[in-house]
PDB file of N, CA and C in Angstrom:
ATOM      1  N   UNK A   1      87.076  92.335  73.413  1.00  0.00           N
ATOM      2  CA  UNK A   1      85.891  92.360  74.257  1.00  0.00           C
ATOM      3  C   UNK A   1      85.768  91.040  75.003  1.00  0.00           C
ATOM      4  N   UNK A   2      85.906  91.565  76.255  1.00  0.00           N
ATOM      5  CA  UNK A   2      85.387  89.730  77.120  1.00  0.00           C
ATOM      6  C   UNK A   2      83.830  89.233  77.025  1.00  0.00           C
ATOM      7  N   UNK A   3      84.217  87.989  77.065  1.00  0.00           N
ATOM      8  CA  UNK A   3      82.624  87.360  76.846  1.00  0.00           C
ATOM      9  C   UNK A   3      82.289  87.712  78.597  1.00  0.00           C
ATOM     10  N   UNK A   4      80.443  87.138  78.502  1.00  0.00           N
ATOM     11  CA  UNK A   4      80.031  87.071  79.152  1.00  0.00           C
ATOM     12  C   UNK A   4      80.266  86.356  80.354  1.00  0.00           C
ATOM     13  N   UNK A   5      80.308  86.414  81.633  1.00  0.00           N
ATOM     14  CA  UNK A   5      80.686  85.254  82.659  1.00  0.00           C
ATOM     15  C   UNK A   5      80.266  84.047  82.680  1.00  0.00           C
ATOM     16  N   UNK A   6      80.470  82.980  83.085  1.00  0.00           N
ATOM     17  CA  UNK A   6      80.258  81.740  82.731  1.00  0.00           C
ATOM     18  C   UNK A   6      80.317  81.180  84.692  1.00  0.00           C
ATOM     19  N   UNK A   7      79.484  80.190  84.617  1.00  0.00           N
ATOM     20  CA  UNK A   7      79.245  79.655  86.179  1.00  0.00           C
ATOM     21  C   UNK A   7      79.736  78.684  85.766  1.00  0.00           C
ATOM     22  N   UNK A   8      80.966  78.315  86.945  1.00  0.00           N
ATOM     23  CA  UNK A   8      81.691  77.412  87.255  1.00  0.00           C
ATOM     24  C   UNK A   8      81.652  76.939  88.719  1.00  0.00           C
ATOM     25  N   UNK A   9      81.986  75.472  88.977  1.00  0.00           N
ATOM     26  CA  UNK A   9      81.905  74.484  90.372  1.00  0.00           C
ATOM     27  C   UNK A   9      83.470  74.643  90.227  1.00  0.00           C
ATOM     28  N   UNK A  10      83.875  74.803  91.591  1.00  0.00           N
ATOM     29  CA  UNK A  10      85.467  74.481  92.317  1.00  0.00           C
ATOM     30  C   UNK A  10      85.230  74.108  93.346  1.00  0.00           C
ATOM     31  N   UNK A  11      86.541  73.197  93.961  1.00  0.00           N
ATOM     32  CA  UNK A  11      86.351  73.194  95.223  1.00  0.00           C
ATOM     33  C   UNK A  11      87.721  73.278  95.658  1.00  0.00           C
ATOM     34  N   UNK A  12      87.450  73.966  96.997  1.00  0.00           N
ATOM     35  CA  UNK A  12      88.774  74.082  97.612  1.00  0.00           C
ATOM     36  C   UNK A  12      88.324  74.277  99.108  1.00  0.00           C
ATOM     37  N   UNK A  13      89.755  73.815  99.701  1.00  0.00           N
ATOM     38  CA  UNK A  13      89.449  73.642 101.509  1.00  0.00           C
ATOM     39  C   UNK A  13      87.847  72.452 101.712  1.00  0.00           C
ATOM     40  N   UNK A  14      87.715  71.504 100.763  1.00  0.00           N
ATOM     41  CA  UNK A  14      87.067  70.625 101.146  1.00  0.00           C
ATOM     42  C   UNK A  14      85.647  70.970 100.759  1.00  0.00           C
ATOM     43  N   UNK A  15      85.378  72.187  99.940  1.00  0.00           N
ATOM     44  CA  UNK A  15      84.143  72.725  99.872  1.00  0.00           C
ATOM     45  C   UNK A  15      84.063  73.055  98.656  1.00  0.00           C
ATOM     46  N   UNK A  16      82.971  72.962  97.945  1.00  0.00           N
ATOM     47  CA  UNK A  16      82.175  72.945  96.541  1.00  0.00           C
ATOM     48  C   UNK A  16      81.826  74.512  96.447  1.00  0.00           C
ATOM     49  N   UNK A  17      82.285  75.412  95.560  1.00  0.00           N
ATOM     50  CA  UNK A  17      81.484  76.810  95.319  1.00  0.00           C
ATOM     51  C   UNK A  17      81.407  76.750  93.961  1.00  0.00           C
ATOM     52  N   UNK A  18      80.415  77.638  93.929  1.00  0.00           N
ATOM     53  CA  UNK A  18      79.777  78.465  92.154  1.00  0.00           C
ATOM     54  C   UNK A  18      80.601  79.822  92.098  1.00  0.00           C
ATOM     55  N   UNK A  19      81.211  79.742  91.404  1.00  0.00           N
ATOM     56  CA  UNK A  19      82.002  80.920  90.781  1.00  0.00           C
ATOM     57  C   UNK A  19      81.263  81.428  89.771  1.00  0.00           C
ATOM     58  N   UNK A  20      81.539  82.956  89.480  1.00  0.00           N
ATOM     59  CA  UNK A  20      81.195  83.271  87.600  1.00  0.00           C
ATOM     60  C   UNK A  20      82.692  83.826  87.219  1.00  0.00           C
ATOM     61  N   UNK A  21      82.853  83.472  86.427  1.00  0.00           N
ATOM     62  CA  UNK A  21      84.010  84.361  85.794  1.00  0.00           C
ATOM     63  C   UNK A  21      84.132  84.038  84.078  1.00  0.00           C
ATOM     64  N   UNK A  22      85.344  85.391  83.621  1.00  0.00           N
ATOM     65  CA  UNK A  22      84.868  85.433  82.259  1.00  0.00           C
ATOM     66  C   UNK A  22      85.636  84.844  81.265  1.00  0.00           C
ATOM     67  N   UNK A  23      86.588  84.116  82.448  1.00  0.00           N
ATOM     68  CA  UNK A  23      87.892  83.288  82.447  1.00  0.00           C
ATOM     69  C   UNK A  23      87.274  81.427  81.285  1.00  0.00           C
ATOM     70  N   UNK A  24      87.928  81.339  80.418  1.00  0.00           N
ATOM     71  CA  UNK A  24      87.803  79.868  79.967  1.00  0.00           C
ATOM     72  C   UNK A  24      87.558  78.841  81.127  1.00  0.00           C
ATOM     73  N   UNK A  25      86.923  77.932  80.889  1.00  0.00           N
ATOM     74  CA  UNK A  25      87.018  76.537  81.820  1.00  0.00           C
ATOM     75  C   UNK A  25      88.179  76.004  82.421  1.00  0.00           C
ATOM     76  N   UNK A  26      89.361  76.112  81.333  1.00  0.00           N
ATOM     77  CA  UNK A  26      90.618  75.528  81.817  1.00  0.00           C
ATOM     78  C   UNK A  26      91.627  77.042  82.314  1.00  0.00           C
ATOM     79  N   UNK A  27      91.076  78.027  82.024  1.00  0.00           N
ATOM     80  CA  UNK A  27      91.769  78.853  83.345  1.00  0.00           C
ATOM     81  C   UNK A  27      91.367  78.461  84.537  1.00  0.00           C
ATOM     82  N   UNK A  28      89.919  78.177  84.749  1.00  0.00           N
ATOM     83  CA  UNK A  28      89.175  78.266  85.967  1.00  0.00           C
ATOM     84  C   UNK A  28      90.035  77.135  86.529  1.00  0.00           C
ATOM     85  N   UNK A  29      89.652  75.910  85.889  1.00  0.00           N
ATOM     86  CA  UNK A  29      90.578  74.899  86.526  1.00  0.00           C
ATOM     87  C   UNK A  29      92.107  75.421  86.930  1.00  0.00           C
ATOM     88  N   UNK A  30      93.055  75.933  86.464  1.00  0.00           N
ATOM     89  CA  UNK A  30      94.145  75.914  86.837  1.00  0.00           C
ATOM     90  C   UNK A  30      94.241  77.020  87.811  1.00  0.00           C
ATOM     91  N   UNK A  31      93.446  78.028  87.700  1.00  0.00           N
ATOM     92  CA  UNK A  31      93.346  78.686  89.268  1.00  0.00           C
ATOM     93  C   UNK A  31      92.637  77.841  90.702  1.00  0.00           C
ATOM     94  N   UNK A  32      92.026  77.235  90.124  1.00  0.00           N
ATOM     95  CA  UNK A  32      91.674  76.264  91.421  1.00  0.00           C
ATOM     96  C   UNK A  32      93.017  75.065  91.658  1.00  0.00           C
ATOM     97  N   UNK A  33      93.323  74.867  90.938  1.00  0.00           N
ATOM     98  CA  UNK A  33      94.218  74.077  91.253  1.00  0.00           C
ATOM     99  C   UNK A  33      95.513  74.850  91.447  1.00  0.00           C
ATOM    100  N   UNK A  34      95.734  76.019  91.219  1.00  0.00           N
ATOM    101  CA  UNK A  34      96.956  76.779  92.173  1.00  0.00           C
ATOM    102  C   UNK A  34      96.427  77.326  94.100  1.00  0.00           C
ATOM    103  N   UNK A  35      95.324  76.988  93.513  1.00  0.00           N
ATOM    104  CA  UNK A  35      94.719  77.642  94.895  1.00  0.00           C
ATOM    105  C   UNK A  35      95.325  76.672  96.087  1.00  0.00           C
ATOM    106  N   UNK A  36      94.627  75.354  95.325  1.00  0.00           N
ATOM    107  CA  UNK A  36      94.508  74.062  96.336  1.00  0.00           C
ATOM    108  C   UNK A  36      96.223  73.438  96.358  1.00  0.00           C
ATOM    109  N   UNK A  37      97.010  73.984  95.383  1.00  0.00           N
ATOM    110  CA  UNK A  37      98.084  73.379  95.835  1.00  0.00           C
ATOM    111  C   UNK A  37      98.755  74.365  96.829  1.00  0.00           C
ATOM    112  N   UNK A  38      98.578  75.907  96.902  1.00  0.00           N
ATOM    113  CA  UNK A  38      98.977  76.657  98.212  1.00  0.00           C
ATOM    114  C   UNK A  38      98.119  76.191  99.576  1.00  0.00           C
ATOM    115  N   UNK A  39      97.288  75.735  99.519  1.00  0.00           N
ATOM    116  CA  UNK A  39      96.381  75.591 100.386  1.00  0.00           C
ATOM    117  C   UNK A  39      97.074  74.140 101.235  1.00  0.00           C
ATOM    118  N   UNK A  40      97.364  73.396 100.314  1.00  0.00           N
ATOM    119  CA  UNK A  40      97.778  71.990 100.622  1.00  0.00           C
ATOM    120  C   UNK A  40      99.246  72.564 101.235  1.00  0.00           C
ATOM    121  N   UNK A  41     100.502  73.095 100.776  1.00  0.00           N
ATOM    122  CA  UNK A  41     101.453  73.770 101.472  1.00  0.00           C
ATOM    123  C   UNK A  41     101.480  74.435 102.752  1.00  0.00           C
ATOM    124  N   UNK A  42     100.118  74.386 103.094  1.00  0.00           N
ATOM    125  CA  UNK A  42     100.292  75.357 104.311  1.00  0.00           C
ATOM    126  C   UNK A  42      99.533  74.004 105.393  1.00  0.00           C
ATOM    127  N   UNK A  43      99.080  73.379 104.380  1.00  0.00           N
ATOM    128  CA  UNK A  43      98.249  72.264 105.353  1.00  0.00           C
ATOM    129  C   UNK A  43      99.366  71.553 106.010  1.00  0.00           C
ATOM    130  N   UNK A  44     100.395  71.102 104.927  1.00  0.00           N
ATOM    131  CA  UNK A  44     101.275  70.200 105.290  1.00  0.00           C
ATOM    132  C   UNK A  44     102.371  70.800 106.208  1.00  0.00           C
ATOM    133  N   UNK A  45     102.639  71.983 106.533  1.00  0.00           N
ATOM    134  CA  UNK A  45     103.517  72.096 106.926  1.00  0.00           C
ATOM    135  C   UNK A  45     102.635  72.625 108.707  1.00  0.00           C
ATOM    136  N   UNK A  46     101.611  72.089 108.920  1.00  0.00           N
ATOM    137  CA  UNK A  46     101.081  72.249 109.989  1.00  0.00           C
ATOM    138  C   UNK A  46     100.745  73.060 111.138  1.00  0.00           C
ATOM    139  N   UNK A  47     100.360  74.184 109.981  1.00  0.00           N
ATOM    140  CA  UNK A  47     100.329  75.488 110.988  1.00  0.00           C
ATOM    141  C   UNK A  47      99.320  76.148 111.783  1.00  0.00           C
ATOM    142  N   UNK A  48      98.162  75.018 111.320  1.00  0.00           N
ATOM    143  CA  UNK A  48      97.098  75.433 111.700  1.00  0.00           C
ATOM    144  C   UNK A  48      96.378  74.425 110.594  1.00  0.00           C
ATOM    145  N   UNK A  49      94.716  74.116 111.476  1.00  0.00           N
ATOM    146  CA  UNK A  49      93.695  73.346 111.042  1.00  0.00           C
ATOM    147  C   UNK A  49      92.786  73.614 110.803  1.00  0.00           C
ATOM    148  N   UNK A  50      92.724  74.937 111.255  1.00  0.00           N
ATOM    149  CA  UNK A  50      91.708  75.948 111.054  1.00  0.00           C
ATOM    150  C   UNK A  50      91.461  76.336 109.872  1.00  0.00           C
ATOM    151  N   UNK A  51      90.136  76.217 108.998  1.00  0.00           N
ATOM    152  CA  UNK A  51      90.020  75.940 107.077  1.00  0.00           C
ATOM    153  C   UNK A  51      90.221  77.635 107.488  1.00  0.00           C
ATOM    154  N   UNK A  52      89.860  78.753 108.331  1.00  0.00           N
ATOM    155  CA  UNK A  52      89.952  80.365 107.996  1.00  0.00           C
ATOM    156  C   UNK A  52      91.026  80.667 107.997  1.00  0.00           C
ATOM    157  N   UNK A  53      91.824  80.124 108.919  1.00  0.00           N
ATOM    158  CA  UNK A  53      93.322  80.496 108.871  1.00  0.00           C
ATOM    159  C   UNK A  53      93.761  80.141 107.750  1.00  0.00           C
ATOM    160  N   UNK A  54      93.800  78.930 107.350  1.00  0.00           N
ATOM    161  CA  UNK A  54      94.125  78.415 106.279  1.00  0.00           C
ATOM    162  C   UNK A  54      94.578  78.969 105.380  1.00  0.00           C
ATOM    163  N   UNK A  55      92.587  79.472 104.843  1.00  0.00           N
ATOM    164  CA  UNK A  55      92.306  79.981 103.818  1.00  0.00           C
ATOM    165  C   UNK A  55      93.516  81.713 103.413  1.00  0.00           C
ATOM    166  N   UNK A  56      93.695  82.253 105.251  1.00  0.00           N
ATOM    167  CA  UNK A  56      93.918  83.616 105.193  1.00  0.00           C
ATOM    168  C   UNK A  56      95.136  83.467 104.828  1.00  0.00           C
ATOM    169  N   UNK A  57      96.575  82.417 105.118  1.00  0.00           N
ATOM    170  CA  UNK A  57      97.561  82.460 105.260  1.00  0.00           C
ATOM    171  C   UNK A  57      97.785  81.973 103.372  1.00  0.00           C
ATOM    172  N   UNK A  58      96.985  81.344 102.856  1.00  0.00           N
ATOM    173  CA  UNK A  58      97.124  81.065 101.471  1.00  0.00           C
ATOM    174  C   UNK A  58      96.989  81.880 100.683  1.00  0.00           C
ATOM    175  N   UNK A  59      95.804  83.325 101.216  1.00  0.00           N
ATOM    176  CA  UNK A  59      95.508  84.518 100.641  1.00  0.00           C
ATOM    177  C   UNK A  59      96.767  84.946 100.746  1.00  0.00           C
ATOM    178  N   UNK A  60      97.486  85.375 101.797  1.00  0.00           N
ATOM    179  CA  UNK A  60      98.453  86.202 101.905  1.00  0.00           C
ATOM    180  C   UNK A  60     100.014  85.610 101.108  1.00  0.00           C
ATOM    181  N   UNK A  61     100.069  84.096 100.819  1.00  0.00           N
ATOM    182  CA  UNK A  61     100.840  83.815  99.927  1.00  0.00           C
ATOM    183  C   UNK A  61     100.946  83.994  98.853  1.00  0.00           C
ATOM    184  N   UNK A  62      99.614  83.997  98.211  1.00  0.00           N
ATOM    185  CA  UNK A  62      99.400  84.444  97.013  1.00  0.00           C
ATOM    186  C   UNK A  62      99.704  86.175  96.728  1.00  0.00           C
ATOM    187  N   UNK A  63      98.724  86.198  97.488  1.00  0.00           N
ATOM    188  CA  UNK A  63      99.539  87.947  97.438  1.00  0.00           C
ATOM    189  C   UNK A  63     101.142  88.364  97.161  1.00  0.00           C
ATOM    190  N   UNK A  64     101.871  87.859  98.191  1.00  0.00           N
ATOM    191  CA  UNK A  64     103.092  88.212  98.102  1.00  0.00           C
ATOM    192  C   UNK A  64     103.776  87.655  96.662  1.00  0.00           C
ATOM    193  N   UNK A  65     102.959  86.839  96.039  1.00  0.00           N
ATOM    194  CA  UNK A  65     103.482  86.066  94.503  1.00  0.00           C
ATOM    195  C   UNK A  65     103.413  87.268  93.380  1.00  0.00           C
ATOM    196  N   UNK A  66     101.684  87.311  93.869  1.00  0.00           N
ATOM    197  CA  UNK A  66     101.480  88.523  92.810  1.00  0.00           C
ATOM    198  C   UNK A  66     102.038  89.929  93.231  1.00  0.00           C
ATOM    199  N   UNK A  67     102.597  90.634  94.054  1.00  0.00           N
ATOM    200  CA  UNK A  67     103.281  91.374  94.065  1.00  0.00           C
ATOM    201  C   UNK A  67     104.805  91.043  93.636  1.00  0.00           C
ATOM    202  N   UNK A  68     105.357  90.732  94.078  1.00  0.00           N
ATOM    203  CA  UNK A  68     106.419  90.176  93.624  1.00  0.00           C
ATOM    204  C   UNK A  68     106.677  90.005  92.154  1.00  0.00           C
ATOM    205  N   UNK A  69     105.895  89.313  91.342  1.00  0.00           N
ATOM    206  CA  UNK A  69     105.511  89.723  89.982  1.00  0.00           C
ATOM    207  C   UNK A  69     105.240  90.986  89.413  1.00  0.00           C
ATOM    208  N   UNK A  70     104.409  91.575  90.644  1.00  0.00           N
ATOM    209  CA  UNK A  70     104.041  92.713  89.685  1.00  0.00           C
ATOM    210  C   UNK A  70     105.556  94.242  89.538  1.00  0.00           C
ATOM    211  N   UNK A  71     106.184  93.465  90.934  1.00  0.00           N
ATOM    212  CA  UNK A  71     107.046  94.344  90.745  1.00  0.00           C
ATOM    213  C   UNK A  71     108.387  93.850  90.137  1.00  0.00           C
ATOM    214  N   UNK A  72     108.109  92.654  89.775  1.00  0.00           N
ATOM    215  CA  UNK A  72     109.323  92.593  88.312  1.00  0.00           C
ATOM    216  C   UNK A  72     108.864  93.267  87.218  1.00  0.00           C
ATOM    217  N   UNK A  73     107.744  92.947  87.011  1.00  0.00           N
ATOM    218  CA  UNK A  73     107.329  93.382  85.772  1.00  0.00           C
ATOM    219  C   UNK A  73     107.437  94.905  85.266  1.00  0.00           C
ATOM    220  N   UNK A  74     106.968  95.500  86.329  1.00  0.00           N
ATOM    221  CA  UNK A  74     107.370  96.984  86.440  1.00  0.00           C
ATOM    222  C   UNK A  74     109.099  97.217  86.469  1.00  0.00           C
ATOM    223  N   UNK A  75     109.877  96.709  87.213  1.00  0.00           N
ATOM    224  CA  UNK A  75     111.183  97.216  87.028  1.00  0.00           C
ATOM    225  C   UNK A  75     111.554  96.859  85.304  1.00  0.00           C
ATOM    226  N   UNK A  76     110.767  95.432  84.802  1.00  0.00           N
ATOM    227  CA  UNK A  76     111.186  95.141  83.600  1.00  0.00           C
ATOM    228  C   UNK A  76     110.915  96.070  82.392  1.00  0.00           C
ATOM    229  N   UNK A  77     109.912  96.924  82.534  1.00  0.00           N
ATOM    230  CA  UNK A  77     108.792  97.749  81.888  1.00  0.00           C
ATOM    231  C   UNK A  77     109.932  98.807  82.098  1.00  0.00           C
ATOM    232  N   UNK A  78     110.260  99.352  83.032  1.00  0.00           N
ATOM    233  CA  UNK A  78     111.347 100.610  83.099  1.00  0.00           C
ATOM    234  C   UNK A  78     112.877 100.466  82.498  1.00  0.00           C
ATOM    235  N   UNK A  79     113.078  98.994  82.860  1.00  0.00           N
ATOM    236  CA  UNK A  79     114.417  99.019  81.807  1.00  0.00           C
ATOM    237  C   UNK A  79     114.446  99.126  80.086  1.00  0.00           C
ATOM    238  N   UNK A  80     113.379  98.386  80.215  1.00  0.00           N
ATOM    239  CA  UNK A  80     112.746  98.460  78.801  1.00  0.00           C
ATOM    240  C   UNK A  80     112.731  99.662  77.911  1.00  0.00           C
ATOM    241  N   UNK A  81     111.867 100.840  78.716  1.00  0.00           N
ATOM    242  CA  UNK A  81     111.966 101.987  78.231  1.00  0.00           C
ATOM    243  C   UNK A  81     112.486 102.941  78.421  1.00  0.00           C
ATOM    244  N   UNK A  82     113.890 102.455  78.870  1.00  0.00           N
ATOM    245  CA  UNK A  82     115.107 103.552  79.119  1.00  0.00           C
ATOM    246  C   UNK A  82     115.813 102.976  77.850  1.00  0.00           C
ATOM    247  N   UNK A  83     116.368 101.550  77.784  1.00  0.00           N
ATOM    248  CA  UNK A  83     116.942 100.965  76.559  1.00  0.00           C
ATOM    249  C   UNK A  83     116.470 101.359  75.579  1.00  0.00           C
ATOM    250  N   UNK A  84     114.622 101.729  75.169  1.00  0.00           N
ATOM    251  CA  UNK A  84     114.223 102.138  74.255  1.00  0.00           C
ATOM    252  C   UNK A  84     114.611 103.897  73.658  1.00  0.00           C
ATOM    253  N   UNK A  85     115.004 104.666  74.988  1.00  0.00           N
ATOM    254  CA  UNK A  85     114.840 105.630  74.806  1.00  0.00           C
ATOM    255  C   UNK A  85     116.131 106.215  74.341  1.00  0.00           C
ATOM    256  N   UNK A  86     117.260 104.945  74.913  1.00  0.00           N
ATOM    257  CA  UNK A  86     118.939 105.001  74.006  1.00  0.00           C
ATOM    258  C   UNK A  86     118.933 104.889  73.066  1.00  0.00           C
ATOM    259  N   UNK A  87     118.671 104.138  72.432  1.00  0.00           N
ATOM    260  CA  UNK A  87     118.400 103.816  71.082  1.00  0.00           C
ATOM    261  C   UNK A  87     118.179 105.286  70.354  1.00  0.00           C
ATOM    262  N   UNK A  88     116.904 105.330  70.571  1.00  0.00           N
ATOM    263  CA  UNK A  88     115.990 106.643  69.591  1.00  0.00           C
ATOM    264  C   UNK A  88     116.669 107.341  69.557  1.00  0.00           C
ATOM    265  N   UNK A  89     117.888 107.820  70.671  1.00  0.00           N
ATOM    266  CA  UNK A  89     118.998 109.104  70.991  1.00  0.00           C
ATOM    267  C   UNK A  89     119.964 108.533  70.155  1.00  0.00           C
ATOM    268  N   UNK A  90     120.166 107.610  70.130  1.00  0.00           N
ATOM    269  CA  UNK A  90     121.803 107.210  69.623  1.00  0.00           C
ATOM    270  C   UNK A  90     121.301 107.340  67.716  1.00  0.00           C
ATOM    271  N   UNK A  91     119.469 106.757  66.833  1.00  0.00           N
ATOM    272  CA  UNK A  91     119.428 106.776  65.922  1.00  0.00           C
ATOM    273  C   UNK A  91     119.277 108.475  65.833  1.00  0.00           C
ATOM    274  N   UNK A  92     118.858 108.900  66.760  1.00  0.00           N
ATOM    275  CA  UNK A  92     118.601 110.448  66.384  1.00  0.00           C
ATOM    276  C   UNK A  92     119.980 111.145  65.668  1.00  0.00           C
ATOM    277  N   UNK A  93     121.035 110.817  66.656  1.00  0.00           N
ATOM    278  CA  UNK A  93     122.209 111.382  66.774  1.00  0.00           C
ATOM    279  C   UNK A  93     122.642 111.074  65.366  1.00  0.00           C
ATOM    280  N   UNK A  94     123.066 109.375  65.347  1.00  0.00           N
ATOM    281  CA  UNK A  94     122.971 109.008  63.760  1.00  0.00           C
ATOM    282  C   UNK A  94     122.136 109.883  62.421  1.00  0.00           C
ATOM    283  N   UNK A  95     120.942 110.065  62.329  1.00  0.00           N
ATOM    284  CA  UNK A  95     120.766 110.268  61.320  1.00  0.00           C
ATOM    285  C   UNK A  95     120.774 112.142  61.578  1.00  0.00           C
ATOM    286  N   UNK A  96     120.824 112.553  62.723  1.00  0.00           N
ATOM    287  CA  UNK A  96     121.370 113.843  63.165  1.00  0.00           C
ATOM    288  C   UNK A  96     121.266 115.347  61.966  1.00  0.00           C
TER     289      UNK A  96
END
């Protein structure tokens, strides 16, 4: 069962917000600080100064992370339970 949400201060793109989430303190921190280090990557490489753009082009990095993840994880999840499903055939066969 998750606890209750908890109000948290971050800042990112130069600006202070109140978050709630149901996340520990030191998750909160380390999502703000993955935030601000994509944020800083896109700063530095000078693509724009604009904090919306910014913000949008850091959204969309992140995105492509978490997809990307999500679709290892899934191919990993399917090898998984094909290997699992050799097995059970090969002990089936065995104890047959």
């Amino acid at each position: 069962m998750k606890s209750l949400s908890s109000l948290h201060r971050i800042k990112v793109l130069g600006r202070e917000l109140q978050v709630r989430s149901t996340a520990p303190p030191e998750r909160v921190r380390e999502i703000e600080a993955y935030i601000n280090c994509r944020v800083e990557e896109i700063e530095a490489s000078g693509r724009s100064k604009d904090p919306l753009v910014i913000a949008i082009l850091a959204l969309l990095n992140v995105a492509e992370s978490f997809l990307d993840l999500s679709s290892e994880l899934a191919e990993c999840s399917t090898k998984d339970n094909e290997r699992l499903s050799r097995l059970l055939r090969s002990i089936e066969e065995a104890i047959g």
